[in-house]
Protein backbone atom coordinates (compact mmCIF):
# COMPACT_ATOMS: atom_id res chain seq x y z
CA UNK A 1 -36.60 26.39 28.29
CA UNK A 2 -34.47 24.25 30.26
CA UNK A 3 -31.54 25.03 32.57
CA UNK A 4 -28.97 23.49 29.74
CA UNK A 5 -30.77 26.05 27.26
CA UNK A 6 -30.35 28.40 30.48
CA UNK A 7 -26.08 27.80 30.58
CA UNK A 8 -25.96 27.97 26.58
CA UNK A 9 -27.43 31.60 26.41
CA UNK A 10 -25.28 32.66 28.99
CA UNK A 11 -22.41 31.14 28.51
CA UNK A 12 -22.22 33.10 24.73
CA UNK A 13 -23.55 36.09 26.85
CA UNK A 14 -20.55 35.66 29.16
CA UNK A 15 -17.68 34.50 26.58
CA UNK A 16 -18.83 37.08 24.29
CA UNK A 17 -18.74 34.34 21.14
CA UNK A 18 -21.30 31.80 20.01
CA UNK A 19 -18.06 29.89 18.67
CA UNK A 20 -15.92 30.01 21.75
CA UNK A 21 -19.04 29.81 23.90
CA UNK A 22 -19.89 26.04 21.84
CA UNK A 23 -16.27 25.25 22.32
CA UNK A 24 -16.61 25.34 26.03
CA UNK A 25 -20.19 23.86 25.79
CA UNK A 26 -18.66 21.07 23.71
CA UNK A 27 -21.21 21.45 20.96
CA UNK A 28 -20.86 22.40 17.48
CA UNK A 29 -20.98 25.98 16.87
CA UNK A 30 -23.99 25.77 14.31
CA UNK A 31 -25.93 24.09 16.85
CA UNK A 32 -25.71 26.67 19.78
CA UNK A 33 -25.97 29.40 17.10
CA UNK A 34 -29.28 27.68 15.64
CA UNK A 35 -30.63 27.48 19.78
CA UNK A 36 -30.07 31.60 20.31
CA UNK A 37 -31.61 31.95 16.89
CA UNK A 38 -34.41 29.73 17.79
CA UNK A 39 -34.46 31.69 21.53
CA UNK A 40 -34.59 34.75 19.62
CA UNK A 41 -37.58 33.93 17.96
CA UNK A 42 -39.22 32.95 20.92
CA UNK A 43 -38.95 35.40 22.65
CA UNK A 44 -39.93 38.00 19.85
CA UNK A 45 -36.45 40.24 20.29
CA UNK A 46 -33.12 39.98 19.46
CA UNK A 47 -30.77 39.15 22.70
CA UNK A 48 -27.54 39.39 20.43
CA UNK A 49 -25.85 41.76 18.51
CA UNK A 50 -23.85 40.05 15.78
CA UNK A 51 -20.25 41.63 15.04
CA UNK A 52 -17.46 40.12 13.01
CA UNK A 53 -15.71 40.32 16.67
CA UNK A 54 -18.12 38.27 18.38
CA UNK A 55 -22.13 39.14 20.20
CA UNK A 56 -22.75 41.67 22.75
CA UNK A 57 -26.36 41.68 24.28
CA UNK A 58 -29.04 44.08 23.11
CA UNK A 59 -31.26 45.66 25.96
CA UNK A 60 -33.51 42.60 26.20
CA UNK A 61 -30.36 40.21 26.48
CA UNK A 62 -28.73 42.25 29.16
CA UNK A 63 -32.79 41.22 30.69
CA UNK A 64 -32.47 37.89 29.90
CA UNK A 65 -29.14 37.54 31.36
CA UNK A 66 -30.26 38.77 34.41
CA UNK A 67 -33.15 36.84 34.66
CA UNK A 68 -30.71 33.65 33.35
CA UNK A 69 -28.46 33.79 36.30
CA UNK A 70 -30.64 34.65 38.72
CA UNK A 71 -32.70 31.02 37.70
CA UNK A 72 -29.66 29.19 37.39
CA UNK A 73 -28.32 30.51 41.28
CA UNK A 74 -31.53 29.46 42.41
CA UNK A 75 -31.48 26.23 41.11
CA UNK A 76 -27.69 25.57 42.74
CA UNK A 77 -29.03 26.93 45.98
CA UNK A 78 -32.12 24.22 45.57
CA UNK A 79 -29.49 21.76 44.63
CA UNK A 80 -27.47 22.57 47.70
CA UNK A 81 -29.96 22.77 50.29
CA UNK A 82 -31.87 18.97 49.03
């Protein structure tokens, strides 16, 4: 996983919607919703519930979302500092 892949899961985490979430991304929808899919599989859970009214995180996305932001804030703090 990358730190792109890193902003796409947590930008649907944040928004709440794999469509709104793309929007933002400026990616088709069925792409990002193919990457958490893929994500999902890779990491052997599911990190989204699905709902008519958009995802929520399960227990092991609220973990991954965490551990998602807490990479990516190291990475701008690397960023920074060079």
């Amino acid at each position: 996983m990358n730190f792109r892949q890193l902003e796409y899961f947590t930008t649907a985490a944040r928004l709440k919607s794999i469509s709104k979430a793309a929007e933002r991304l400026y990616m088709a929808q069925s792409s990002l919703s193919q990457f958490l899919q893929t994500l999902e599989s890779n990491m052997a859970s599911p990190l989204f519930v699905r709902t008519s009214r958009g995802v929520r995180p399960t227990e092991a996305g609220n973990i991954m979302v965490k551990y998602a932001y807490a990479t990516l804030a190291e990475y701008h703090r690397t960023q920074d500092e060079i």
